[in-house]
N, C-alpha and C. Protein backbone atom coordinates (compact mmCIF):
# COMPACT_ATOMS: atom_id res chain seq x y z
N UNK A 1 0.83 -1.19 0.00
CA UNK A 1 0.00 0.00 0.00
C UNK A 1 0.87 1.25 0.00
N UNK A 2 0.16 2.40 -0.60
CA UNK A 2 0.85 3.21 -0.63
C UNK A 2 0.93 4.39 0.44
N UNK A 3 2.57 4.87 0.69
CA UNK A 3 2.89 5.39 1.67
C UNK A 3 2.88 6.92 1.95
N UNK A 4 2.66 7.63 2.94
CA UNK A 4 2.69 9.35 3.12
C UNK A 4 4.28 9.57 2.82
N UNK A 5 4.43 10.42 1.38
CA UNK A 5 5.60 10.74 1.51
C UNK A 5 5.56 12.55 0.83
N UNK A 6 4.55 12.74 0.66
CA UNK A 6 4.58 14.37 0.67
C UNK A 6 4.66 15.20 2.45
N UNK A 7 5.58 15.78 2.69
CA UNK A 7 5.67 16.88 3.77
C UNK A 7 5.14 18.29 4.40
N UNK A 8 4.79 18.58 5.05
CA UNK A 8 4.74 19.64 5.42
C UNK A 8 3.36 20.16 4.74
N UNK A 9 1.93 19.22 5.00
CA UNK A 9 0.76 19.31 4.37
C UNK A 9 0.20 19.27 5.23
N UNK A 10 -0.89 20.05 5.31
CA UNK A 10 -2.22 20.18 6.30
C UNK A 10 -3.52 19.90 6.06
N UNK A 11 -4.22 19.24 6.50
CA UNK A 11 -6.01 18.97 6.28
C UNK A 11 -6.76 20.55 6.08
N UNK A 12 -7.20 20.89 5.14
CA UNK A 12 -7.90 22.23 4.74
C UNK A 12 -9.45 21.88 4.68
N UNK A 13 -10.14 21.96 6.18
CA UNK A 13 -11.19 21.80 6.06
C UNK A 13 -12.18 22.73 5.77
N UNK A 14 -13.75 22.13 5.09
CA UNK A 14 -14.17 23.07 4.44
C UNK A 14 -15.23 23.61 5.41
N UNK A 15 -16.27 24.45 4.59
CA UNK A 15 -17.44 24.34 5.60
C UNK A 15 -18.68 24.23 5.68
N UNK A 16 -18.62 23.14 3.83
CA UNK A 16 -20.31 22.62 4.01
C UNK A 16 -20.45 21.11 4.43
N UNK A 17 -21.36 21.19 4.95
CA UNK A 17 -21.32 19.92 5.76
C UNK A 17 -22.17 18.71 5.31
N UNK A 18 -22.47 17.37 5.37
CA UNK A 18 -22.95 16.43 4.96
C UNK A 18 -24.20 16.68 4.39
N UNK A 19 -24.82 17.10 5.73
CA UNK A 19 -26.15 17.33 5.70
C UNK A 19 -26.86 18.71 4.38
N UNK A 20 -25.62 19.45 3.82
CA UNK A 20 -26.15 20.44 2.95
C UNK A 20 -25.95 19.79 2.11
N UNK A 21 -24.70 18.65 1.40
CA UNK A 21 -24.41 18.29 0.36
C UNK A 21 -25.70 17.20 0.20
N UNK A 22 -26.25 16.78 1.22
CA UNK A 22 -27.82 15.74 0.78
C UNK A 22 -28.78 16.54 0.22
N UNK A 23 -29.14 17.85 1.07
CA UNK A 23 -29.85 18.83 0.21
C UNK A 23 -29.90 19.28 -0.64
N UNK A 24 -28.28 19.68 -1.43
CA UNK A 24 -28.07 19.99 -2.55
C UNK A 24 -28.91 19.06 -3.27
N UNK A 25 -27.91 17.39 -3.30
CA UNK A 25 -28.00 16.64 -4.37
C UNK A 25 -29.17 16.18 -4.23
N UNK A 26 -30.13 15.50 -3.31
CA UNK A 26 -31.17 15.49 -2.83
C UNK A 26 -30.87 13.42 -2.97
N UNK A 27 -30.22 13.55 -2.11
CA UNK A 27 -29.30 11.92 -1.99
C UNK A 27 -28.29 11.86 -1.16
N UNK A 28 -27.96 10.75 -0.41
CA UNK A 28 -26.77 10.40 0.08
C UNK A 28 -25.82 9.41 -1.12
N UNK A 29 -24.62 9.72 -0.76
CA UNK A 29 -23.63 8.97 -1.81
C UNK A 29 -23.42 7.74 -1.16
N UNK A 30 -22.73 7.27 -1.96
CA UNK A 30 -22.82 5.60 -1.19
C UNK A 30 -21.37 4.77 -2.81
N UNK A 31 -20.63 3.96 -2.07
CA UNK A 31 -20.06 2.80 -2.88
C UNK A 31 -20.72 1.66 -3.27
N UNK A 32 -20.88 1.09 -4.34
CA UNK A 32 -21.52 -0.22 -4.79
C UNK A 32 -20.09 -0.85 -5.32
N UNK A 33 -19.47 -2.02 -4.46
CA UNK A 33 -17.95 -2.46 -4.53
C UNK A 33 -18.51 -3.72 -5.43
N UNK A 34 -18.24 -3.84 -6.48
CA UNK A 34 -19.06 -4.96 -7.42
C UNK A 34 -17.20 -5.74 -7.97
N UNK A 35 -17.24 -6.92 -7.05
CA UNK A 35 -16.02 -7.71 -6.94
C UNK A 35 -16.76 -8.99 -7.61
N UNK A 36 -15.63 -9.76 -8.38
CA UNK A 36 -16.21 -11.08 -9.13
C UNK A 36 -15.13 -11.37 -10.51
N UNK A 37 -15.28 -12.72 -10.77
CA UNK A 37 -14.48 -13.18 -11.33
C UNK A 37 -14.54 -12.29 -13.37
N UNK A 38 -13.59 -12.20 -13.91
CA UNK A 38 -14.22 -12.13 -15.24
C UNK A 38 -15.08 -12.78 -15.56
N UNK A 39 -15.50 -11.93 -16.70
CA UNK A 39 -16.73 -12.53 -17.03
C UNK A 39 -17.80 -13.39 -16.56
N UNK A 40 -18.05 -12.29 -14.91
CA UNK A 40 -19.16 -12.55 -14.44
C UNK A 40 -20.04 -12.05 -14.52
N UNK A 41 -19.38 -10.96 -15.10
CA UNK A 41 -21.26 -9.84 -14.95
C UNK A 41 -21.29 -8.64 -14.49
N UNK A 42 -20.11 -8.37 -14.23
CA UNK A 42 -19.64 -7.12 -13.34
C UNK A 42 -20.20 -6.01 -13.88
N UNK A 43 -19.42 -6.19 -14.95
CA UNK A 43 -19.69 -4.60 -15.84
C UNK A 43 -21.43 -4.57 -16.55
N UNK A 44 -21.43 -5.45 -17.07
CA UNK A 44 -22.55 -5.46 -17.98
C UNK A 44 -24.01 -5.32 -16.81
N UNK A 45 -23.79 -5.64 -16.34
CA UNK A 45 -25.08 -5.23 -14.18
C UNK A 45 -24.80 -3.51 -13.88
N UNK A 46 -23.56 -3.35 -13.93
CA UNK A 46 -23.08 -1.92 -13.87
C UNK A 46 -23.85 -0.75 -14.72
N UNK A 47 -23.71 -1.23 -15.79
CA UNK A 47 -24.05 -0.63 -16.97
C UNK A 47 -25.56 -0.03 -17.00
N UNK A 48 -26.08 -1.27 -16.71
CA UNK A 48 -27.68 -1.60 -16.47
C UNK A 48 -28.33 -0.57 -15.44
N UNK A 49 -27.29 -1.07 -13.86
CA UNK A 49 -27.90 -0.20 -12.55
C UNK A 49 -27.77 1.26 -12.83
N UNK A 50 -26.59 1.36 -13.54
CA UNK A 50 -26.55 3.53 -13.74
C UNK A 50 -27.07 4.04 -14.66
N UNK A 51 -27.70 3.14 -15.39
CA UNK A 51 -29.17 3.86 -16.79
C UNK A 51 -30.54 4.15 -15.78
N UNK A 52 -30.44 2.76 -15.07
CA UNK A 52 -31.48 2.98 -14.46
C UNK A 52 -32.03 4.01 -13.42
N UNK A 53 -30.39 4.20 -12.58
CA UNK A 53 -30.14 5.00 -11.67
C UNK A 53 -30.75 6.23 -11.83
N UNK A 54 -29.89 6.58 -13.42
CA UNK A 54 -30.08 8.37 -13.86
C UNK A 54 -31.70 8.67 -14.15
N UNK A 55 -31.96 6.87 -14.79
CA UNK A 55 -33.72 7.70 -15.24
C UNK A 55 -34.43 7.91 -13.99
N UNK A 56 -34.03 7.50 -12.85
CA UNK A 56 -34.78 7.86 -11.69
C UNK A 56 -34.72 9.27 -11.13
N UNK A 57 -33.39 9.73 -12.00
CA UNK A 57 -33.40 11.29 -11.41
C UNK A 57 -32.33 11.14 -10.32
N UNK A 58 -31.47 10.30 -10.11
CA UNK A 58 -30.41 9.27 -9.17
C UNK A 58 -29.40 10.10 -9.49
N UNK A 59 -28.03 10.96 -9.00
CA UNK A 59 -27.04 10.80 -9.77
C UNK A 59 -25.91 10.03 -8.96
N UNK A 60 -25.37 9.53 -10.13
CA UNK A 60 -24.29 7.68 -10.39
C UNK A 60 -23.59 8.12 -11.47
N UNK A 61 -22.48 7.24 -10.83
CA UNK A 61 -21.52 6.83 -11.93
C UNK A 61 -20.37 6.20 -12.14
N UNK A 62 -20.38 5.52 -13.07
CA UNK A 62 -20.26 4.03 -13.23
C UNK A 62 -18.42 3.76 -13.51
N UNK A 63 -17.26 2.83 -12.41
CA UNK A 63 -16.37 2.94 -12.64
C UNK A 63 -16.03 1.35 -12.85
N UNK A 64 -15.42 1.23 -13.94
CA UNK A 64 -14.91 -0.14 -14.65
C UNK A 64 -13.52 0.05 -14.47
N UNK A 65 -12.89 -1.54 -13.98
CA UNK A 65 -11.65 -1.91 -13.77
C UNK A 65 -10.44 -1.37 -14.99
N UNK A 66 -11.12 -2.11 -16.28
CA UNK A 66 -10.96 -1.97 -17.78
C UNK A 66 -10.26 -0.43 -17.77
N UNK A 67 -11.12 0.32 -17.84
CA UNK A 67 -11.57 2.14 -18.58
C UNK A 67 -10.84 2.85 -17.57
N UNK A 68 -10.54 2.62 -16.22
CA UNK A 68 -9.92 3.34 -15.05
C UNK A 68 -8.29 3.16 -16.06
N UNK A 69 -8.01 1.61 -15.90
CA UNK A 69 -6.75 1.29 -16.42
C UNK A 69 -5.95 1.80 -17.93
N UNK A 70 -7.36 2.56 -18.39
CA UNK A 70 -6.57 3.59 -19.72
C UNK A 70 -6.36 4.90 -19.26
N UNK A 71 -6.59 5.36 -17.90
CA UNK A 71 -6.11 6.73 -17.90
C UNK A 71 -5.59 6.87 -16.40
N UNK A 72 -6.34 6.97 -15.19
CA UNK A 72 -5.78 7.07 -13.71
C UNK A 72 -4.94 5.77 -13.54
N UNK A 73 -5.08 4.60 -13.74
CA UNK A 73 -4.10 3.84 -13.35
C UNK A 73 -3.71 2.99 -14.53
N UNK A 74 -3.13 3.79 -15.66
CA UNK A 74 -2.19 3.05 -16.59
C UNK A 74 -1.08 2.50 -16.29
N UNK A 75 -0.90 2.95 -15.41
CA UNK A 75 0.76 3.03 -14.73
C UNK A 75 1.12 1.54 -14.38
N UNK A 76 0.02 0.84 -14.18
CA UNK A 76 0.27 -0.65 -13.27
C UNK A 76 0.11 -1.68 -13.86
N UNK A 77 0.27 -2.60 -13.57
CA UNK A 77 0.14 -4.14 -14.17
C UNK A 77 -1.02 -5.22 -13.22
N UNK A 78 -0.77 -5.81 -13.13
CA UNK A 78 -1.23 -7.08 -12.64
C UNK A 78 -0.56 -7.78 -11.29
N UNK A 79 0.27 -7.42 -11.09
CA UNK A 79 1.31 -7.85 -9.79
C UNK A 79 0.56 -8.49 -8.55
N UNK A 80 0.58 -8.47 -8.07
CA UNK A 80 -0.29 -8.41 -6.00
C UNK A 80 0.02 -7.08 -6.20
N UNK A 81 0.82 -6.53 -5.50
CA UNK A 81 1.29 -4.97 -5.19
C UNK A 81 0.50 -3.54 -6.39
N UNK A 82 0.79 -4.05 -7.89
CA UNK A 82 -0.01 -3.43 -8.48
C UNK A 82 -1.77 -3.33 -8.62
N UNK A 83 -2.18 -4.00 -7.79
CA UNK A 83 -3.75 -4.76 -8.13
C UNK A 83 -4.02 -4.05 -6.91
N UNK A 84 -3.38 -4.36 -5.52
CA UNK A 84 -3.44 -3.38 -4.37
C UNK A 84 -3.49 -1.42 -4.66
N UNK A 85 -2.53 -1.44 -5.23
CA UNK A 85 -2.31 -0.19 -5.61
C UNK A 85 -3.67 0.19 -6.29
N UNK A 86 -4.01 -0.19 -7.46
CA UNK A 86 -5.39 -0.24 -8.19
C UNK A 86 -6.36 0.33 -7.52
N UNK A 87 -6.87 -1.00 -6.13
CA UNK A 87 -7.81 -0.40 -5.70
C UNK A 87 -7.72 0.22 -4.87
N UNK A 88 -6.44 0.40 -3.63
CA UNK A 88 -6.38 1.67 -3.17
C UNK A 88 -6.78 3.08 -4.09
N UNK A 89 -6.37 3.56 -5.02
CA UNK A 89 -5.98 4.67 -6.04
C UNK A 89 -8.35 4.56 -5.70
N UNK A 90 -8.92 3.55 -6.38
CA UNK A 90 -10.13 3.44 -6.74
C UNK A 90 -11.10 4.01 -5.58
N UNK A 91 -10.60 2.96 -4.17
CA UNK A 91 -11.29 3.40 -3.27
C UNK A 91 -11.22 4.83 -3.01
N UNK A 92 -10.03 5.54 -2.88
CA UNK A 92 -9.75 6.96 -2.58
C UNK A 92 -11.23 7.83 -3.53
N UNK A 93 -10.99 7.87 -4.87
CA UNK A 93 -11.64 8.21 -5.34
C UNK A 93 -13.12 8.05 -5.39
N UNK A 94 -13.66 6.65 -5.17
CA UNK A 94 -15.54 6.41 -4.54
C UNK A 94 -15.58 7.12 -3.44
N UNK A 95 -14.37 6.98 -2.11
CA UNK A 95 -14.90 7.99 -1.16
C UNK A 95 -15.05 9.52 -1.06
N UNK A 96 -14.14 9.68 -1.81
CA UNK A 96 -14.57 11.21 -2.65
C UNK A 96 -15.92 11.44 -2.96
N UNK A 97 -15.84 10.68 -4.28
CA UNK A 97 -17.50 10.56 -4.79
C UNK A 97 -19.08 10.35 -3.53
N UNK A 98 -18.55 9.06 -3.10
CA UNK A 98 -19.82 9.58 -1.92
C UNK A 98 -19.58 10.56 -1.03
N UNK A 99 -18.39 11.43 -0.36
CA UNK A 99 -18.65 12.30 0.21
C UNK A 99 -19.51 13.35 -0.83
N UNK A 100 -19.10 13.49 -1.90
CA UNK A 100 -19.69 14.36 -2.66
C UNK A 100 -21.59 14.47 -2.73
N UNK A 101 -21.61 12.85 -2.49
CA UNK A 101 -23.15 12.63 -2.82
C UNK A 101 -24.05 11.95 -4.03
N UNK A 102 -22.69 11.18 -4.50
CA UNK A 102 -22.73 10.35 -6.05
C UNK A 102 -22.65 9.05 -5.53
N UNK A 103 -23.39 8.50 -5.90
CA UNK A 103 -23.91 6.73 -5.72
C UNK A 103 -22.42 6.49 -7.37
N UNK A 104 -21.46 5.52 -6.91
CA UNK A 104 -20.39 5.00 -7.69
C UNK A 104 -20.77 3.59 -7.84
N UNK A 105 -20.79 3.36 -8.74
CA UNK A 105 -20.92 1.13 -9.15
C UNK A 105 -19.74 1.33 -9.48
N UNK A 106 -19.07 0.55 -9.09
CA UNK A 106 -17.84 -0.05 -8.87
C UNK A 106 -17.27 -1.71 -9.38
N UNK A 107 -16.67 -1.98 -10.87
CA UNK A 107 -16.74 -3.26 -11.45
C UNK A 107 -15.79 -3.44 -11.53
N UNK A 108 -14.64 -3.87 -10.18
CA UNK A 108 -13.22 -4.81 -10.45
C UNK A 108 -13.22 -6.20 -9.88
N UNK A 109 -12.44 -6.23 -10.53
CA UNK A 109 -12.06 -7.77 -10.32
C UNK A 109 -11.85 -7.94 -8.61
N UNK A 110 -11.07 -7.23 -8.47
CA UNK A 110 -10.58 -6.80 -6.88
C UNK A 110 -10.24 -7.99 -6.36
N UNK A 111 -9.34 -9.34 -6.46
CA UNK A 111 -9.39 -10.75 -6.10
C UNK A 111 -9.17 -10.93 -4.46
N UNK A 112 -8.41 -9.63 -3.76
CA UNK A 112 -8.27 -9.86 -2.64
C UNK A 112 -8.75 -8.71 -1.41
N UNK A 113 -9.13 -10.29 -0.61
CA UNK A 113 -9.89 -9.52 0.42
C UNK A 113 -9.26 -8.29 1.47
N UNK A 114 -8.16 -8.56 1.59
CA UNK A 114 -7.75 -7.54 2.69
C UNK A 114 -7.38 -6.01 1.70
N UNK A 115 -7.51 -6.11 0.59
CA UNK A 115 -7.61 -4.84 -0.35
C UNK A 115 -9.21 -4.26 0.21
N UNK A 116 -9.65 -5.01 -0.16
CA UNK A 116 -10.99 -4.61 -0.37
C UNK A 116 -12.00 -3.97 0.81
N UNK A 117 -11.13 -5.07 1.97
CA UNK A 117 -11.49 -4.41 3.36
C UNK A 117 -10.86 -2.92 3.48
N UNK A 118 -9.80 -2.61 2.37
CA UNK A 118 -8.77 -1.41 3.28
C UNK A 118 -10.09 -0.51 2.51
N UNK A 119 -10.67 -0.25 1.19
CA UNK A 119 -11.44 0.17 1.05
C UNK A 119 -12.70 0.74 2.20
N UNK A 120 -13.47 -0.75 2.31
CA UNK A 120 -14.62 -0.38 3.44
C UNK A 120 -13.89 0.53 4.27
N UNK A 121 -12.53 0.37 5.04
CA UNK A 121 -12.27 1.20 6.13
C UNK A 121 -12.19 2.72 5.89
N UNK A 122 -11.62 2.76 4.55
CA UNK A 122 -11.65 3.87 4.14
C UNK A 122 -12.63 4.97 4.09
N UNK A 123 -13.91 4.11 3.47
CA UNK A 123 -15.29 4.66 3.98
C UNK A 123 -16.38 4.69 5.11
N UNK A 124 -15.46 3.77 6.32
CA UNK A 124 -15.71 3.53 7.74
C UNK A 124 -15.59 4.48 7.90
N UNK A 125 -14.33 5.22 7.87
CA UNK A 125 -13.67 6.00 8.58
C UNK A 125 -14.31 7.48 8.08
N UNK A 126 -14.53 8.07 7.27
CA UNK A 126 -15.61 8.94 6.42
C UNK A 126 -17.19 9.52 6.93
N UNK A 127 -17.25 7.82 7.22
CA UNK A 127 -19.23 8.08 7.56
C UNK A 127 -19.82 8.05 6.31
N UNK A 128 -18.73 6.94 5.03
CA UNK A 128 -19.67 6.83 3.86
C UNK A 128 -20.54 5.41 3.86
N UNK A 129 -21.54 5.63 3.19
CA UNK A 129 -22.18 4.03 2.83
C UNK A 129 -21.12 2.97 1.95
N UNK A 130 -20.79 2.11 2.23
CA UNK A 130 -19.94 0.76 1.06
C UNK A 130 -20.67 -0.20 1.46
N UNK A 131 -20.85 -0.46 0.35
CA UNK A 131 -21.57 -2.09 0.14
C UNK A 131 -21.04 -2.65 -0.84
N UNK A 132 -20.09 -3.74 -0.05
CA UNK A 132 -19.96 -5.25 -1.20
C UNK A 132 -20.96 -5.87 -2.11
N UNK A 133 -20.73 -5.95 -3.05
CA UNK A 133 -21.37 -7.01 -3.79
C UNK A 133 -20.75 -8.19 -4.79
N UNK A 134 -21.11 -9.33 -4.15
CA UNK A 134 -20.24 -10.19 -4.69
C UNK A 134 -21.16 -10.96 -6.09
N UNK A 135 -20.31 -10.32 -7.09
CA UNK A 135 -21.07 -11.19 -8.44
C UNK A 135 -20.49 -12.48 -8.49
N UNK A 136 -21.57 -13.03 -8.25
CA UNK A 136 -20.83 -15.01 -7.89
C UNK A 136 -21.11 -15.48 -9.28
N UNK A 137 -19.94 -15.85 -9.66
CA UNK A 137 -20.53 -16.89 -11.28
C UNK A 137 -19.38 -18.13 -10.92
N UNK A 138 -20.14 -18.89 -10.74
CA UNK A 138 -18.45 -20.04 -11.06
C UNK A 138 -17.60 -19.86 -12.07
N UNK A 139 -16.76 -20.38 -11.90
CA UNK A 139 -15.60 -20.03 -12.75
C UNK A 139 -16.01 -20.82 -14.37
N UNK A 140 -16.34 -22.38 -14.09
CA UNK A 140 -16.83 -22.72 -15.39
C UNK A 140 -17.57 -21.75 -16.18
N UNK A 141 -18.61 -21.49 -15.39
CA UNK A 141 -19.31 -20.42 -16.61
C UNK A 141 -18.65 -19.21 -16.73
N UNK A 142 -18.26 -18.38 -16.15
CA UNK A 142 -17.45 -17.31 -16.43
C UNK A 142 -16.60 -17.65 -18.03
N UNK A 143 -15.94 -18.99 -17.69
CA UNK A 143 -14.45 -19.42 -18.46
C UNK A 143 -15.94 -20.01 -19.85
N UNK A 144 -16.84 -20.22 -19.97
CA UNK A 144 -17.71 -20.26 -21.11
C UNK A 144 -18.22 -19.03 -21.59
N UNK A 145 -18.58 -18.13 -20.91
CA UNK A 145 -18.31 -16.77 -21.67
C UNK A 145 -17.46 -16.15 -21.73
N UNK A 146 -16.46 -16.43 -21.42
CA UNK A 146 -15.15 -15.42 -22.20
C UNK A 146 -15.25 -14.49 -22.91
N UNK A 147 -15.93 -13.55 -22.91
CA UNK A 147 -16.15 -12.51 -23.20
C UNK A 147 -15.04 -11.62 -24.06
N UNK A 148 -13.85 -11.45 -23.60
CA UNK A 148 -13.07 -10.97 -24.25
C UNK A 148 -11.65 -11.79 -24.44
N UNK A 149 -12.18 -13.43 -24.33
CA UNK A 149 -11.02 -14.73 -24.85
C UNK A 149 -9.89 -14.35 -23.92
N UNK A 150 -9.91 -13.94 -22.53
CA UNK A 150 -8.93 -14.32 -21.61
C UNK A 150 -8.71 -15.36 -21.11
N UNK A 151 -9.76 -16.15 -21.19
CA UNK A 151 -9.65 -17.23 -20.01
C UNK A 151 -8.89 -18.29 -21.41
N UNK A 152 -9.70 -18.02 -22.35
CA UNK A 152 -8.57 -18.91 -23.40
C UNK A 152 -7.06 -18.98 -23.54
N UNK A 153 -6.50 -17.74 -23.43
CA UNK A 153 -5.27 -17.09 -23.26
C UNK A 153 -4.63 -17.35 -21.99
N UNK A 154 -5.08 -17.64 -20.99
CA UNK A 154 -4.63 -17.76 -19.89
C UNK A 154 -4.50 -19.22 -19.92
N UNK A 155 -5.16 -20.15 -20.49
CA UNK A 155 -5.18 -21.67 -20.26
C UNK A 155 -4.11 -21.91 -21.33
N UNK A 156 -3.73 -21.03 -22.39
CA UNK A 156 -2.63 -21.34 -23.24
C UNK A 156 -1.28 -20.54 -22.75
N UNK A 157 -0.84 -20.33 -21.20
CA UNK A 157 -0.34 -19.82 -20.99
C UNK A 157 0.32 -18.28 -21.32
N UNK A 158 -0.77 -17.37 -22.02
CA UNK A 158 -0.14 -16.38 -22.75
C UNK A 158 -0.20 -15.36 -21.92
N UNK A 159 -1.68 -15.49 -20.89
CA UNK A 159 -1.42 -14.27 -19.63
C UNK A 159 -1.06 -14.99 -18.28
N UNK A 160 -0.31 -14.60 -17.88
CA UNK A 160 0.16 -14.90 -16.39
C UNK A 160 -0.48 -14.44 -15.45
N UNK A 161 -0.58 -14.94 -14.32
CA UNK A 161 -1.26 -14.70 -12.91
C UNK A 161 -2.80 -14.00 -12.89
N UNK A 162 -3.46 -14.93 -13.88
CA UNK A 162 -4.68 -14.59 -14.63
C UNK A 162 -5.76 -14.86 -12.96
N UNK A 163 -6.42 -13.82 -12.91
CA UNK A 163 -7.47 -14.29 -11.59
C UNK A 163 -8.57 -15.47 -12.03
N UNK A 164 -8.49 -16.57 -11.03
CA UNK A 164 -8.91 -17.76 -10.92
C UNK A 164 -8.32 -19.04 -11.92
N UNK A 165 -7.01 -18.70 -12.55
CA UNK A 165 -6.70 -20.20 -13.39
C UNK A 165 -5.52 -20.09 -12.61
N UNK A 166 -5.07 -19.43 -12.74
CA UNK A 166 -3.21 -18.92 -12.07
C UNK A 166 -3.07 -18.18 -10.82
N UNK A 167 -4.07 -17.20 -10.02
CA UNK A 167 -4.07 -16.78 -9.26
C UNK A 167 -5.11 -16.64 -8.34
N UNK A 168 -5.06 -15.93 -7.36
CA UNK A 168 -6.35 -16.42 -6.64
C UNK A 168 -7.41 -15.55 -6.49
N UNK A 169 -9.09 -15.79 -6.05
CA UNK A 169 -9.71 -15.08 -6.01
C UNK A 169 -10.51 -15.42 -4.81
N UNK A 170 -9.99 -14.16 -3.61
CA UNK A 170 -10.34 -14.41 -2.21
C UNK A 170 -12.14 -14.00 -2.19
N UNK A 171 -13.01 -15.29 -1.95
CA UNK A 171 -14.51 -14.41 -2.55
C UNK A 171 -14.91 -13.45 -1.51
N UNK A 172 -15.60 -12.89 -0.97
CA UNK A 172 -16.01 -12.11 0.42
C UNK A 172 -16.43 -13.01 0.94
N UNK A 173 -16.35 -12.75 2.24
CA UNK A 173 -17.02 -13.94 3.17
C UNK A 173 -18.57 -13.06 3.40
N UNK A 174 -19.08 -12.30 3.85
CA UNK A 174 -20.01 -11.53 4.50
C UNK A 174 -20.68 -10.44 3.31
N UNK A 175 -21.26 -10.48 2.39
CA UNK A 175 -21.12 -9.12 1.55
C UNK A 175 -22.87 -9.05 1.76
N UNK A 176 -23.15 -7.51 1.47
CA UNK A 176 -24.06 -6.85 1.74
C UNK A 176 -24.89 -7.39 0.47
N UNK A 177 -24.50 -7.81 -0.34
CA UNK A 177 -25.06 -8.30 -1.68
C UNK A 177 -24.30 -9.42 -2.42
N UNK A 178 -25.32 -10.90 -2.44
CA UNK A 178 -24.48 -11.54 -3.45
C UNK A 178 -25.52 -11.79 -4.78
N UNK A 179 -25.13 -11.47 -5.81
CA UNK A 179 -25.66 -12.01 -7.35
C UNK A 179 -25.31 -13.40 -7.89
N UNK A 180 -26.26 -14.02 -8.02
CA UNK A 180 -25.34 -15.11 -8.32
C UNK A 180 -25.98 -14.86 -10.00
N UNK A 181 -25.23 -14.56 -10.77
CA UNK A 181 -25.45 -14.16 -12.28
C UNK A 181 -25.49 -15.39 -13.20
N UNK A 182 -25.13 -16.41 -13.19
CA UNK A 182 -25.23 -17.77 -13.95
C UNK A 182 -26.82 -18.24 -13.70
N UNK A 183 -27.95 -17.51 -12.69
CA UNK A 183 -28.81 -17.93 -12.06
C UNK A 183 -29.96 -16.78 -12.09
N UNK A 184 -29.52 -15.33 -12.68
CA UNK A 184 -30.43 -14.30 -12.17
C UNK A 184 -30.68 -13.48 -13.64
N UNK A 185 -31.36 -13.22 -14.36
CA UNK A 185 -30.88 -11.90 -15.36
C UNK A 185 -30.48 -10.88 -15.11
N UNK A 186 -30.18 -9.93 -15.96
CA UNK A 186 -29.45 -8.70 -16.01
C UNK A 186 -30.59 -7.69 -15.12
N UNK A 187 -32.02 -7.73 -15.33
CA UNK A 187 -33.20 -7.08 -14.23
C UNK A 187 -33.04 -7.44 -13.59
N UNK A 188 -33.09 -8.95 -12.86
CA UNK A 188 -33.14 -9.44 -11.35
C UNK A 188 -32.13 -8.86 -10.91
N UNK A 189 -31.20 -8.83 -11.34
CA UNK A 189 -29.72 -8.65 -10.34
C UNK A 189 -29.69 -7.19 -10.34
N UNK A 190 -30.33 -6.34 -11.43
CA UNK A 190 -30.43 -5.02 -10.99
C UNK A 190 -31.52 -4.39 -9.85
N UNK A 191 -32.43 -5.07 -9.67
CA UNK A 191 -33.41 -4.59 -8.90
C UNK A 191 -33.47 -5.48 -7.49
N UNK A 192 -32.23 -6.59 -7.41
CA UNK A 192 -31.34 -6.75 -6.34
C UNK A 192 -30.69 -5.84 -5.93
N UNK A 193 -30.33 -4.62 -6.60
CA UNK A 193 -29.29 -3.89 -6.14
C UNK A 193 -29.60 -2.70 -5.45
N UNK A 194 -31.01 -2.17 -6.14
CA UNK A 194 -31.83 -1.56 -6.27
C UNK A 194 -32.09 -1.72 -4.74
N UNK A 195 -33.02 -2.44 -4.52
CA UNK A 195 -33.16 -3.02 -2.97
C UNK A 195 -32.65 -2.73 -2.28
N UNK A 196 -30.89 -3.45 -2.48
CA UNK A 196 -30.01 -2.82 -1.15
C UNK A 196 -29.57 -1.75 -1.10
N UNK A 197 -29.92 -0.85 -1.78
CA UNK A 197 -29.37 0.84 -1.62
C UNK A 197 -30.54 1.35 -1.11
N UNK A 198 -31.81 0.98 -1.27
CA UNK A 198 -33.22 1.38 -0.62
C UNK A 198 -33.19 0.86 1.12
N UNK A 199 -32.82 -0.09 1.00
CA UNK A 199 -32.86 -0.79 2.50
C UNK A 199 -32.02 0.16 2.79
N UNK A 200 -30.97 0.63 2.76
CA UNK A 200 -29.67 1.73 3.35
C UNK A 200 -30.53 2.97 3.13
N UNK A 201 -31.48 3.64 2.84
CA UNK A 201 -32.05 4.82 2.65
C UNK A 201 -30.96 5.92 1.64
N UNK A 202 -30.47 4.98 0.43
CA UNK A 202 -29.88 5.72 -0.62
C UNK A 202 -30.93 6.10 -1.35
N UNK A 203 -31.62 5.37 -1.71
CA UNK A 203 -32.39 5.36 -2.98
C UNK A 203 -34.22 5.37 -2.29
């Protein structure tokens, strides 16, 4: 994880407070941490929940593992250490966003758990809403839609430390939401989601 190495910096606090930024936006912000194997469903549920979001008059918005990795975190690879880095860099930024008052769907891979926890703490520590959601697909079916022929590539050795053939994928033990997407459509699992941001008095 990454370390304090800028000096001689101070917290510049502001002076509108939670409660005006709900009024403004006329919403509380909140994380939707959408963790799961490729080609489970991540993105394409994502996609779905923040159309739906906006026609409600909701404002969301929608961050993919993929699309982050062409501009804020080009910089990294695949490593442990780089994948950490990833979602540190990610979480920083959703807790931004819900302090702001923006409901974020959130579609990485994210394979490990004590990343993912440093997240929640992150928004523990805030007073933001995070909610896990674990898109459960077994790996067989995932590795039958291959979506973008990784899992092919990875079984022909061409990508290394590929999550779930070569490396590991720690699932959540406890998550505020599980999808099991091999089992639900693209509606069910959205108006699953739907649900748990209503039960939290987001939505």
């Amino acid at each position: 994880m990454a370390e304090q190495k800028a000096t001689n910096i101070v917290w510049h606090e502001g002076e509108v407070t939670a409660e005006e930024r709900k009024a403004n936006m006329g919403q509380t912000g909140a994380t939707l941490w959408m963790t799961g194997l490729s080609g489970s469903g991540k993105s394409t549920v994502a996609v779905a929940l923040e159309q739906v979001l906006l026609q409600r008059g909701k404002h969301a918005y929608r961050l993919d593992g993929d699309n982050i990795r062409h501009g804020l975190n080009k910089n990294l690879g695949f490593s442990p250490e780089d994948r950490d880095e990833n979602i540190r860099r990610i979480g920083e930024v959703t807790k931004l966003f819900a302090d702001a008052g923006v409901i974020s769907i959130c579609s990485f891979i994210s394979p490990y758990k004590e990343a993912r926890e440093m997240v929640r703490k992150l928004h523990d520590d805030g007073g933001q809403v995070f909610m896990e959601v674990h898109v459960n697909c077994p790996l067989d079916e995932a590795e039958k839609r291959d979506p973008k022929g990784l899992y092919k590539k990875a079984r022909a050795g061409e990508i290394k430390g590929f999550t779930g053939i070569d490396a590991p994928f720690e699932a959540p033990e406890s998550p505020e939401v599980e999808l099991r997407t091999d089992q639900l459509s693209i509606e069910q699992s959205v108006e699953k989601l739907l649900d748990a941001l209503a039960s939290k008095g987001i939505i």
